[in-house]
C-alpha atoms as a PDB file:
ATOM      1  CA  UNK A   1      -0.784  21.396   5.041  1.00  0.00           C
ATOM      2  CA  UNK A   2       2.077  20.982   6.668  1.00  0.00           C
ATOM      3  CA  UNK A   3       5.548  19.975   5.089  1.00  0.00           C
ATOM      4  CA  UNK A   4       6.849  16.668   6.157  1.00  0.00           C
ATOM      5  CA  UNK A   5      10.707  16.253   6.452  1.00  0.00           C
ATOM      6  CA  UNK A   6      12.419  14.242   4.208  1.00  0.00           C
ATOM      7  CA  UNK A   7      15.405  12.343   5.817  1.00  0.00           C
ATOM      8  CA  UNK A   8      18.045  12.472   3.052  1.00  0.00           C
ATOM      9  CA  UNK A   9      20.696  10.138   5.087  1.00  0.00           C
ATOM     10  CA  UNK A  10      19.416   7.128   3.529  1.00  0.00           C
ATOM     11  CA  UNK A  11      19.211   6.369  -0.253  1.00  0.00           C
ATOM     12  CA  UNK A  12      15.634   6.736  -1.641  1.00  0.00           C
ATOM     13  CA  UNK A  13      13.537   3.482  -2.260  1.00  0.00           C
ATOM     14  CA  UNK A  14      13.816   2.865  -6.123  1.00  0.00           C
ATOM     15  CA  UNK A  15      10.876   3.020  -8.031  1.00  0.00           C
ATOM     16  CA  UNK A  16       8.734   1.268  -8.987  1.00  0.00           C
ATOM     17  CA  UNK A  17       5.248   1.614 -10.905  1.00  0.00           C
ATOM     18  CA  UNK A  18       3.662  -1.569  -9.290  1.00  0.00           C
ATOM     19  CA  UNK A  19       3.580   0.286  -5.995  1.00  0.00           C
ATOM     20  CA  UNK A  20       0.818   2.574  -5.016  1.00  0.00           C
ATOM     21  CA  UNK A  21       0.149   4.668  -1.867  1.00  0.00           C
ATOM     22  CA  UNK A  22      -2.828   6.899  -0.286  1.00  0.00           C
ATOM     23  CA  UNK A  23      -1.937   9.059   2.922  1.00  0.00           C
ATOM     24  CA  UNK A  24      -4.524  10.821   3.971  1.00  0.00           C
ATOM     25  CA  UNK A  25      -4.277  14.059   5.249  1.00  0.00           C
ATOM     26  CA  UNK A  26      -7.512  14.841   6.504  1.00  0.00           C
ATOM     27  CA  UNK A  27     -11.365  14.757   6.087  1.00  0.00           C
ATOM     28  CA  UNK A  28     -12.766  18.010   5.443  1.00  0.00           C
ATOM     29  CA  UNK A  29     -15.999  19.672   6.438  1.00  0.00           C
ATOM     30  CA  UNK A  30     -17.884  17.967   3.650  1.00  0.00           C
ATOM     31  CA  UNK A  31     -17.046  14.885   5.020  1.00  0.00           C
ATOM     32  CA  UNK A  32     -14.446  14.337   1.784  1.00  0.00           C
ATOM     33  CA  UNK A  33     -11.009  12.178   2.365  1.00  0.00           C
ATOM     34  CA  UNK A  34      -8.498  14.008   1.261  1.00  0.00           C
ATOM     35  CA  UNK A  35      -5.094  12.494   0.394  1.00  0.00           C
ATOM     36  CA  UNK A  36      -1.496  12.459  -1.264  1.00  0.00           C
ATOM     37  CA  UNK A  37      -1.937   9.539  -4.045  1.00  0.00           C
ATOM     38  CA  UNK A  38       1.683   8.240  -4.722  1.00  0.00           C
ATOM     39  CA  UNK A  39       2.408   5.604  -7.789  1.00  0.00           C
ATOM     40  CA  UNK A  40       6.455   4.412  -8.151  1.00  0.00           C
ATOM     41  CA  UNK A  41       7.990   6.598  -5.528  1.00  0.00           C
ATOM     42  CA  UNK A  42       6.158   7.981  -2.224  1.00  0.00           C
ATOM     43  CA  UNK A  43       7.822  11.536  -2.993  1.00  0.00           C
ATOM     44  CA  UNK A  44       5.995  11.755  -6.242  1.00  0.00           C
ATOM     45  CA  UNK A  45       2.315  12.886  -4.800  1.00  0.00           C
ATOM     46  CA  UNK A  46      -0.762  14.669  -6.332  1.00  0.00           C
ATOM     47  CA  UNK A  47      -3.268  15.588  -3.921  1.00  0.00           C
ATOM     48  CA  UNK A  48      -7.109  14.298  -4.031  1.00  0.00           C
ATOM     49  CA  UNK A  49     -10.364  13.631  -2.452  1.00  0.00           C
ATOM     50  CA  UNK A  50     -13.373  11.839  -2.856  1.00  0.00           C
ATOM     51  CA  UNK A  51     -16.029  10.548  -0.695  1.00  0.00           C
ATOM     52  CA  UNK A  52     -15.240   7.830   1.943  1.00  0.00           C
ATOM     53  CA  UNK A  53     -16.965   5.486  -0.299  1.00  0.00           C
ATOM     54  CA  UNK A  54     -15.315   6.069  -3.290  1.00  0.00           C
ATOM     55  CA  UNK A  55     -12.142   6.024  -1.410  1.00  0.00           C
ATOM     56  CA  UNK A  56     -12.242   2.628  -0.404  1.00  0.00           C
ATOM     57  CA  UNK A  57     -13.430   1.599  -3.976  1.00  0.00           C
ATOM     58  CA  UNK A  58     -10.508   3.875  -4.984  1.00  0.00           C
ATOM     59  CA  UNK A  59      -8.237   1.721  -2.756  1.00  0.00           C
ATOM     60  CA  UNK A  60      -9.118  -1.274  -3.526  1.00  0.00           C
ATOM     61  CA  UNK A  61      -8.822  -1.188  -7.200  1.00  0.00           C
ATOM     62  CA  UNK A  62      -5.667   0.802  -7.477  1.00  0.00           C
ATOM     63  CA  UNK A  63      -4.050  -1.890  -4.753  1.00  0.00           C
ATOM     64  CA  UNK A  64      -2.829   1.145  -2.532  1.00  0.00           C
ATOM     65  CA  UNK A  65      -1.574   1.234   0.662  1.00  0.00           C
ATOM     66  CA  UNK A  66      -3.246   3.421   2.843  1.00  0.00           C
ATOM     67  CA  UNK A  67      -1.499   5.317   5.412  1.00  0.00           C
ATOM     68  CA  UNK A  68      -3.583   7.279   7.654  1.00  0.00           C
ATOM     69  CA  UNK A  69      -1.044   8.837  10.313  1.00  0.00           C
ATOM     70  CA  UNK A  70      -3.816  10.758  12.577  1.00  0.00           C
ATOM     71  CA  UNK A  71      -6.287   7.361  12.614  1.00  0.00           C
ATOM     72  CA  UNK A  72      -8.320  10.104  10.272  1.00  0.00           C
ATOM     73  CA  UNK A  73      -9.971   6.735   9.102  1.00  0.00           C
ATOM     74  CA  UNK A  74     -10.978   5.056  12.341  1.00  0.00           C
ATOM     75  CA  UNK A  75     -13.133   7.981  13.239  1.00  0.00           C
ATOM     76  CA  UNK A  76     -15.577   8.802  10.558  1.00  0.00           C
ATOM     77  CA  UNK A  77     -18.753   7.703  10.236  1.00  0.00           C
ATOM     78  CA  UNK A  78     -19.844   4.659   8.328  1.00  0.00           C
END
Protein backbone atom coordinates (compact mmCIF):
# COMPACT_ATOMS: atom_id res chain seq x y z
CA UNK A 1 0.00 0.00 0.00
CA UNK A 2 1.19 3.05 -0.52
CA UNK A 3 1.66 5.88 2.19
CA UNK A 4 -0.49 8.87 1.71
CA UNK A 5 0.96 12.32 2.79
CA UNK A 6 -0.36 13.98 5.52
CA UNK A 7 -0.42 17.85 5.09
CA UNK A 8 0.48 19.08 8.60
CA UNK A 9 -0.04 23.01 7.67
CA UNK A 10 -3.50 22.92 8.74
CA UNK A 11 -4.84 21.93 12.23
CA UNK A 12 -6.36 18.39 12.27
CA UNK A 13 -10.27 18.04 12.18
CA UNK A 14 -11.27 17.35 15.91
CA UNK A 15 -12.76 14.27 16.67
CA UNK A 16 -15.42 13.06 16.85
CA UNK A 17 -17.01 9.44 17.43
CA UNK A 18 -20.27 10.18 15.42
CA UNK A 19 -18.18 10.26 12.27
CA UNK A 20 -17.29 7.21 10.35
CA UNK A 21 -15.28 6.64 7.12
CA UNK A 22 -14.45 3.63 4.56
CA UNK A 23 -11.66 4.33 1.82
CA UNK A 24 -11.14 1.69 -0.10
CA UNK A 25 -7.99 0.74 -1.27
CA UNK A 26 -8.60 -1.89 -3.59
CA UNK A 27 -10.50 -5.13 -4.54
CA UNK A 28 -8.38 -8.05 -4.49
CA UNK A 29 -8.25 -11.18 -6.58
CA UNK A 30 -11.03 -12.78 -4.60
CA UNK A 31 -13.14 -10.18 -5.53
CA UNK A 32 -12.93 -8.81 -1.58
CA UNK A 33 -13.16 -4.77 -0.88
CA UNK A 34 -10.58 -3.95 0.99
CA UNK A 35 -10.48 -0.70 3.02
CA UNK A 36 -9.12 1.73 5.83
CA UNK A 37 -12.30 1.90 8.34
CA UNK A 38 -11.89 5.28 10.26
CA UNK A 39 -14.33 6.18 13.44
CA UNK A 40 -13.58 9.95 15.21
CA UNK A 41 -10.57 10.98 13.25
CA UNK A 42 -9.69 9.85 9.49
CA UNK A 43 -5.93 9.26 10.72
CA UNK A 44 -7.07 6.64 13.12
CA UNK A 45 -7.54 3.54 10.47
CA UNK A 46 -7.62 -0.32 10.79
CA UNK A 47 -7.59 -2.06 7.64
CA UNK A 48 -10.49 -4.61 6.43
CA UNK A 49 -12.32 -6.46 3.83
CA UNK A 50 -15.33 -8.19 3.19
CA UNK A 51 -17.35 -9.06 0.27
CA UNK A 52 -18.97 -6.27 -1.88
CA UNK A 53 -22.15 -7.26 -0.33
CA UNK A 54 -21.34 -7.13 3.03
CA UNK A 55 -19.64 -3.93 2.38
CA UNK A 56 -22.51 -2.06 1.47
CA UNK A 57 -24.50 -3.66 4.42
CA UNK A 58 -21.32 -2.68 6.34
CA UNK A 59 -21.83 0.92 5.09
CA UNK A 60 -24.98 1.39 5.56
CA UNK A 61 -25.33 0.44 9.10
CA UNK A 62 -22.18 1.98 10.42
CA UNK A 63 -23.39 5.45 8.49
CA UNK A 64 -19.83 5.69 6.77
CA UNK A 65 -18.70 7.68 4.22
CA UNK A 66 -17.21 5.94 1.55
CA UNK A 67 -14.36 7.27 -0.29
CA UNK A 68 -13.25 5.32 -3.15
CA UNK A 69 -10.32 7.49 -4.79
CA UNK A 70 -9.56 5.01 -7.91
CA UNK A 71 -13.66 4.63 -8.74
CA UNK A 72 -12.54 0.91 -7.31
CA UNK A 73 -16.43 0.81 -6.73
CA UNK A 74 -17.87 1.82 -10.08
CA UNK A 75 -16.15 -1.07 -11.73
CA UNK A 76 -16.96 -4.31 -10.09
CA UNK A 77 -19.42 -6.48 -10.87
CA UNK A 78 -22.88 -6.51 -9.41
Amino acid sequence: MKPRMVDRSEPPEPFDPNRKWARVTGINRLGFVEFEFSIGAKELTVELMLRPEAFDEFCKMQAVEVNDPYHLLANRRS
